[in-house]
Every structure is written in structure tokens, then in C-alpha cells.
N, C-alpha and C. Protein backbone atom coordinates (compact mmCIF):
# COMPACT_ATOMS: atom_id res chain seq x y z
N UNK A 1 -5.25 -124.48 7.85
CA UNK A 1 -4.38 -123.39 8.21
C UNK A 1 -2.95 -123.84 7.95
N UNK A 2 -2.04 -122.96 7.33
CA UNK A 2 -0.63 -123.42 7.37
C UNK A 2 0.17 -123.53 8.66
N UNK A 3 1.08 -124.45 8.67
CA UNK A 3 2.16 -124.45 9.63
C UNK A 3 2.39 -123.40 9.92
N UNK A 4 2.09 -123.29 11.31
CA UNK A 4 2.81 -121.83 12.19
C UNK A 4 4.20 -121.89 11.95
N UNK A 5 4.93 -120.71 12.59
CA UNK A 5 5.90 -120.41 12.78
C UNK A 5 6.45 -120.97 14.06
N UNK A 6 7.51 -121.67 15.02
CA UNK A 6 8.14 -122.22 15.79
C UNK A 6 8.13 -121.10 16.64
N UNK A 7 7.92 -120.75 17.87
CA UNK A 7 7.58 -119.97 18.85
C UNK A 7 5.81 -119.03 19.08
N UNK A 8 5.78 -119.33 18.20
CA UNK A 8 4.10 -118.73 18.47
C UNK A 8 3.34 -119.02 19.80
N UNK A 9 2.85 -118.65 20.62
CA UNK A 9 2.45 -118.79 21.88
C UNK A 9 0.92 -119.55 21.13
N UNK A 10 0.20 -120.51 22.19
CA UNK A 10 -0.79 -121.26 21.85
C UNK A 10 -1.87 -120.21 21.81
N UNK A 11 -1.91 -119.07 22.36
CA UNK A 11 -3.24 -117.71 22.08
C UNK A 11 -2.74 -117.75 20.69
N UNK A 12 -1.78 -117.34 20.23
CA UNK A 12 -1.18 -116.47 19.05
C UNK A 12 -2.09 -117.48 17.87
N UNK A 13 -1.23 -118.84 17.90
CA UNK A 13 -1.93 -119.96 16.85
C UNK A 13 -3.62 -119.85 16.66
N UNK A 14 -4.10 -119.92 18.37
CA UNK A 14 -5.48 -120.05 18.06
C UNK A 14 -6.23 -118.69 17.18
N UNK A 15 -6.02 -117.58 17.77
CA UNK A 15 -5.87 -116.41 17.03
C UNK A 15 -5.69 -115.84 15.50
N UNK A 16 -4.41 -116.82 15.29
CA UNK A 16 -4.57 -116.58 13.69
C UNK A 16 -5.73 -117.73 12.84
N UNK A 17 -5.66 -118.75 13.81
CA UNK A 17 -6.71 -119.69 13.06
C UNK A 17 -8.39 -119.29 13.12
N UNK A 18 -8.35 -118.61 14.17
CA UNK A 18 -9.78 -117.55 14.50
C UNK A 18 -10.21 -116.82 13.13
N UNK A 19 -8.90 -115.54 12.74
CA UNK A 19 -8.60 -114.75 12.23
C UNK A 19 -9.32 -115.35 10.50
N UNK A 20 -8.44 -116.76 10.33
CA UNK A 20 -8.75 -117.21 8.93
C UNK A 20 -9.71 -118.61 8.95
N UNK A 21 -10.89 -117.79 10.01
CA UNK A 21 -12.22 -119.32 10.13
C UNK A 21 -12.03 -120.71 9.81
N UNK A 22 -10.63 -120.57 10.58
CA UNK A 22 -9.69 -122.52 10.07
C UNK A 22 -9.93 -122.89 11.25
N UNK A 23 -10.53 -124.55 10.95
CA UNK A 23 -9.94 -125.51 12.00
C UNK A 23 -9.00 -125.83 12.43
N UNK A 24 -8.49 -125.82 13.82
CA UNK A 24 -6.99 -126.09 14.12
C UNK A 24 -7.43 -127.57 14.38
N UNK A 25 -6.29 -128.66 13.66
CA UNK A 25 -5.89 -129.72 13.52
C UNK A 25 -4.59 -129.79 14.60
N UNK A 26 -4.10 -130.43 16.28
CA UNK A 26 -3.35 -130.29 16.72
C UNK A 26 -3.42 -131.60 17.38
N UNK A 27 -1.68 -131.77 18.04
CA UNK A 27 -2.15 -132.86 19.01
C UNK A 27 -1.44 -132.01 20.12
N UNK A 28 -1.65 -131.15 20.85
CA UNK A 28 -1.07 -130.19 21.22
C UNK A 28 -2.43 -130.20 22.69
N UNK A 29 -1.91 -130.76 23.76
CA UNK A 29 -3.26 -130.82 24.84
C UNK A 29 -3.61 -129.33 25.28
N UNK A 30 -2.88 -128.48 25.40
CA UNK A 30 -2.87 -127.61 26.06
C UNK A 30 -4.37 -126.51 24.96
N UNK A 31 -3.94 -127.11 23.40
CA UNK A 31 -5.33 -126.11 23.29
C UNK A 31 -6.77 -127.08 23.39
N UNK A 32 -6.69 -128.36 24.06
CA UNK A 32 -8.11 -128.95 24.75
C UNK A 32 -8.20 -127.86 26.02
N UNK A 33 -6.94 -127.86 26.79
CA UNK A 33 -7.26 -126.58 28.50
C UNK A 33 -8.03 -125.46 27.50
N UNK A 34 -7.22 -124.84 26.47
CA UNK A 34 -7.90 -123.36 26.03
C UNK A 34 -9.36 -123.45 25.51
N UNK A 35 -9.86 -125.01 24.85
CA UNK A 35 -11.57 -124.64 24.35
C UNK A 35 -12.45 -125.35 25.24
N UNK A 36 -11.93 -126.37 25.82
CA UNK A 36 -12.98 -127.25 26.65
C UNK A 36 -12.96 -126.68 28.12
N UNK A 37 -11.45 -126.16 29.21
CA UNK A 37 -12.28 -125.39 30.27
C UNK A 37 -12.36 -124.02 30.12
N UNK A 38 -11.52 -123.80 28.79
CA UNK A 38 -11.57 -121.87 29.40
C UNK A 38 -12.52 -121.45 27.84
N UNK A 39 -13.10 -122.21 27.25
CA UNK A 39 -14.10 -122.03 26.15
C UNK A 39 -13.70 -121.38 25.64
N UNK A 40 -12.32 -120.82 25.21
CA UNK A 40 -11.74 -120.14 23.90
C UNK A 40 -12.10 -120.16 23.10
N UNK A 41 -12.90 -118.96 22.43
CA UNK A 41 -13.39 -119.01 20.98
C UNK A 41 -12.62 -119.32 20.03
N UNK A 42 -12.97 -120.39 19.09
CA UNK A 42 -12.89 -120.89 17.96
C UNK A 42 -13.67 -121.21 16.99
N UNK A 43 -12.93 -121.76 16.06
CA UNK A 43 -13.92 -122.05 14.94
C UNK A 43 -13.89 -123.86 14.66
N UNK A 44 -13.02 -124.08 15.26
CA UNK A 44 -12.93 -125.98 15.58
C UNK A 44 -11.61 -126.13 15.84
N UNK A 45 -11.60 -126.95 16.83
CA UNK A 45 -10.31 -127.86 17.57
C UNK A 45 -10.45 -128.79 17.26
N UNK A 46 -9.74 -129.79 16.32
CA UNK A 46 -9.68 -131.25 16.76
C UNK A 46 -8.27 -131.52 16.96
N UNK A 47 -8.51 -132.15 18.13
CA UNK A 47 -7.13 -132.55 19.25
C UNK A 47 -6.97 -134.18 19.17
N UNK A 48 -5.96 -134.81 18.64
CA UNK A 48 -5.69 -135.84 18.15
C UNK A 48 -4.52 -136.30 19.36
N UNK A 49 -5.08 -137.71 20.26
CA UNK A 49 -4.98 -138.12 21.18
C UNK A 49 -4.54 -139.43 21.14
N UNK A 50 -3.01 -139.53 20.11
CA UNK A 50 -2.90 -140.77 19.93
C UNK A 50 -1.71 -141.70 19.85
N UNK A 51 -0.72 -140.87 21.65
CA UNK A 51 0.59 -141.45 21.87
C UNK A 51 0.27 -143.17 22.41
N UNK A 52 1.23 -143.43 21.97
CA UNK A 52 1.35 -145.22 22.43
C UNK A 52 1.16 -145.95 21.33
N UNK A 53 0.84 -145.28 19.89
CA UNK A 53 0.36 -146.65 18.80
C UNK A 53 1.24 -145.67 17.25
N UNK A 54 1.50 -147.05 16.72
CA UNK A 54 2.73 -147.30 15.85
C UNK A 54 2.04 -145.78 14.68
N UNK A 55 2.97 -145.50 14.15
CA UNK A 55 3.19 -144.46 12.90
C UNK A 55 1.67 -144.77 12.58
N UNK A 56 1.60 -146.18 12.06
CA UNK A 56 0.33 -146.88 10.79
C UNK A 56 -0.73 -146.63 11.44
N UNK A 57 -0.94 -147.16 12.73
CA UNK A 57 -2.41 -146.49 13.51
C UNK A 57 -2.36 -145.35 13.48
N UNK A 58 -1.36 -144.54 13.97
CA UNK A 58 -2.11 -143.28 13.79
C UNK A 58 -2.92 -142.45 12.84
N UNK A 59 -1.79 -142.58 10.97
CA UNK A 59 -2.29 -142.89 9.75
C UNK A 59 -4.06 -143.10 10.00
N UNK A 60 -4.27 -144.45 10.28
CA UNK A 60 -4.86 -145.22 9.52
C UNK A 60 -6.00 -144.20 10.40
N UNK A 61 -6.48 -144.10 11.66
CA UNK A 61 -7.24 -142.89 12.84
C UNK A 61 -7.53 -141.76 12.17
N UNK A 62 -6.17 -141.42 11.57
CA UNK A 62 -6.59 -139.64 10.96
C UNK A 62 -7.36 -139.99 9.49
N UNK A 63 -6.96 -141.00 9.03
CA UNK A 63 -8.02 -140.98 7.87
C UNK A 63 -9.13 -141.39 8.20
N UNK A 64 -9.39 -142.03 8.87
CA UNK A 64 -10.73 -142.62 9.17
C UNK A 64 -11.75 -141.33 9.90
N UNK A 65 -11.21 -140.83 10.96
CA UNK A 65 -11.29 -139.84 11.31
C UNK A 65 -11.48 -138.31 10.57
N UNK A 66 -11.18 -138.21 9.37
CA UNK A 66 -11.63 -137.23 8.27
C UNK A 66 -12.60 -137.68 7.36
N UNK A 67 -12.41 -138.94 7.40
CA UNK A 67 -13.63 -139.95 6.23
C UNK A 67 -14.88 -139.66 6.50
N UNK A 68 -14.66 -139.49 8.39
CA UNK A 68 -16.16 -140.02 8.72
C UNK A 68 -16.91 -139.04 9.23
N UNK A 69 -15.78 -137.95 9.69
CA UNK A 69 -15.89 -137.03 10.81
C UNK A 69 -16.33 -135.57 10.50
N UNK A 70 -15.64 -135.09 9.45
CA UNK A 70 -15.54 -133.98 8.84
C UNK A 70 -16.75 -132.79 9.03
N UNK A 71 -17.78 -133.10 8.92
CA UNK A 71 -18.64 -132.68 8.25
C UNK A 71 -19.14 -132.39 10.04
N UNK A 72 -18.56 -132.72 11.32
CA UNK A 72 -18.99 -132.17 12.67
C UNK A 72 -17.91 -131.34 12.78
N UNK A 73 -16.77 -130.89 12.37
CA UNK A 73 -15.02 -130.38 12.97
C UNK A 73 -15.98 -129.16 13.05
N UNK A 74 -16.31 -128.18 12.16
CA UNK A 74 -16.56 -126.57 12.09
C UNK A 74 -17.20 -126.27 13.23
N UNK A 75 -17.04 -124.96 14.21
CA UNK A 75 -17.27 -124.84 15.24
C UNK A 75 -17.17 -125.67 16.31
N UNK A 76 -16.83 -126.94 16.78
CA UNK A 76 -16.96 -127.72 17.88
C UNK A 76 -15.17 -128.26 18.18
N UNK A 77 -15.10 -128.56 19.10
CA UNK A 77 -14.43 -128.51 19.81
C UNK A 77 -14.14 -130.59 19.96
N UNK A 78 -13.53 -131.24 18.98
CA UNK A 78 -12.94 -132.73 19.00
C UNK A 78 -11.94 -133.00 19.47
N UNK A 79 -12.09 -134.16 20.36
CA UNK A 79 -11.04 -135.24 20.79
C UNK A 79 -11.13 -136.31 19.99
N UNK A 80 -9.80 -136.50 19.56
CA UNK A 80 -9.72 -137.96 18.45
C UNK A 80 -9.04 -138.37 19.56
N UNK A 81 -9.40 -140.43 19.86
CA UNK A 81 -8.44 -141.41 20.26
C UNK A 81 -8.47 -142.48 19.37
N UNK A 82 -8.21 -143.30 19.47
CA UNK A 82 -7.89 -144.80 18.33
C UNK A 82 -9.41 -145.37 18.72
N UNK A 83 -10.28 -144.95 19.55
CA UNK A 83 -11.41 -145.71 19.93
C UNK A 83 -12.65 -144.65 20.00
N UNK A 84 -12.55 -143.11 19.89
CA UNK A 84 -13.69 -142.86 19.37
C UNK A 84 -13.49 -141.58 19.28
N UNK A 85 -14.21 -140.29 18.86
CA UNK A 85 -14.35 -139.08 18.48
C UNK A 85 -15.10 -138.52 19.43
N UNK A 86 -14.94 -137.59 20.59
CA UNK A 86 -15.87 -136.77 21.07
C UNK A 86 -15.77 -135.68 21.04
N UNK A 87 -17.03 -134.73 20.85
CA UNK A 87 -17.28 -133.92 20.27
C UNK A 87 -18.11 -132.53 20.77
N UNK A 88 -17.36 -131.55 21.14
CA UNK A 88 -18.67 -130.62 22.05
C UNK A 88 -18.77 -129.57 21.46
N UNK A 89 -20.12 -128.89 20.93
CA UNK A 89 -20.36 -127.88 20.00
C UNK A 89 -20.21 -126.79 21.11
């Protein structure tokens, strides 16, 4: 999905990413509250969970993390940390 626009409310984002059957890629916690307790329909969240480690880890997480991962993102609902992927369909 492309870069939103700067004020979009977190319904609005999830909504248009609904709209165009995109995975939202965020590190944005608040849409883990919208799919994991309030089960906001989507088409995949992965929520990337990875303050405290340098530029290069993070890098090095998101690739590894698409290398390996990919092929679970559609429909389910991911937490990325530097130590593992969980994942709830």
C-alpha cells in the first residue's frame, strides 16, 4: 500500500488498506489494539516491534523477516521483534 497521507485516523489507513486487499506494514501499536483485541478486519497486519536496536538491526529483522515470513503476512495478524514472529490467523 502507498504512504498515507499525514493525518489519516488509524480506521481511515486500515480501511483504505482493506479497500485495496494490502497488507499494512506498520510499527504503529495502536493498529495491534485494532486487530488483536478489537479483531478489526483486515487483510494482514504486520506490526514491527523494534525500538531499542541500532538502524542495522532493524534493516537486517525486516529482511529477514520478509525472506522468511512472507508467504504467512496475508490475512493474519504479525508481531515482528528482533527474536521472533508471532502470528494469529
Amino acid at each position: 500500500m502507498p504512504e498515507t497521507a499525514p493525518g489519516l485516523s488509524d480506521s481511515d489507513v486500515l480501511d483504505r488498506a482493506n479497500r485495496m486487499k494490502a497488507i499494512l506494514i506498520t510499527g504503529d501499536k495502536d493498529f495491534g489494539e485494532m486487530v488483536f483485541r478489537r479483531r478489526a478486519t483486515n487483510h494482514g497486519v504486520v506490526l514491527f516491534r523494534l525500538s531499542g536496536l541500532t538502524q542495522e538491526r532493524k534493516a537486517a529483522v525486516a529482511v529477514e523477516t520478509f525472506l522468511n515470513h512472507t508467504a504467512s503476512f496475508a490475512g493474519a495478524s504479525c508481531v515482528v521483534t528482533d527474536r521472533r514472529v508471532r502470528s494469529e490467523s
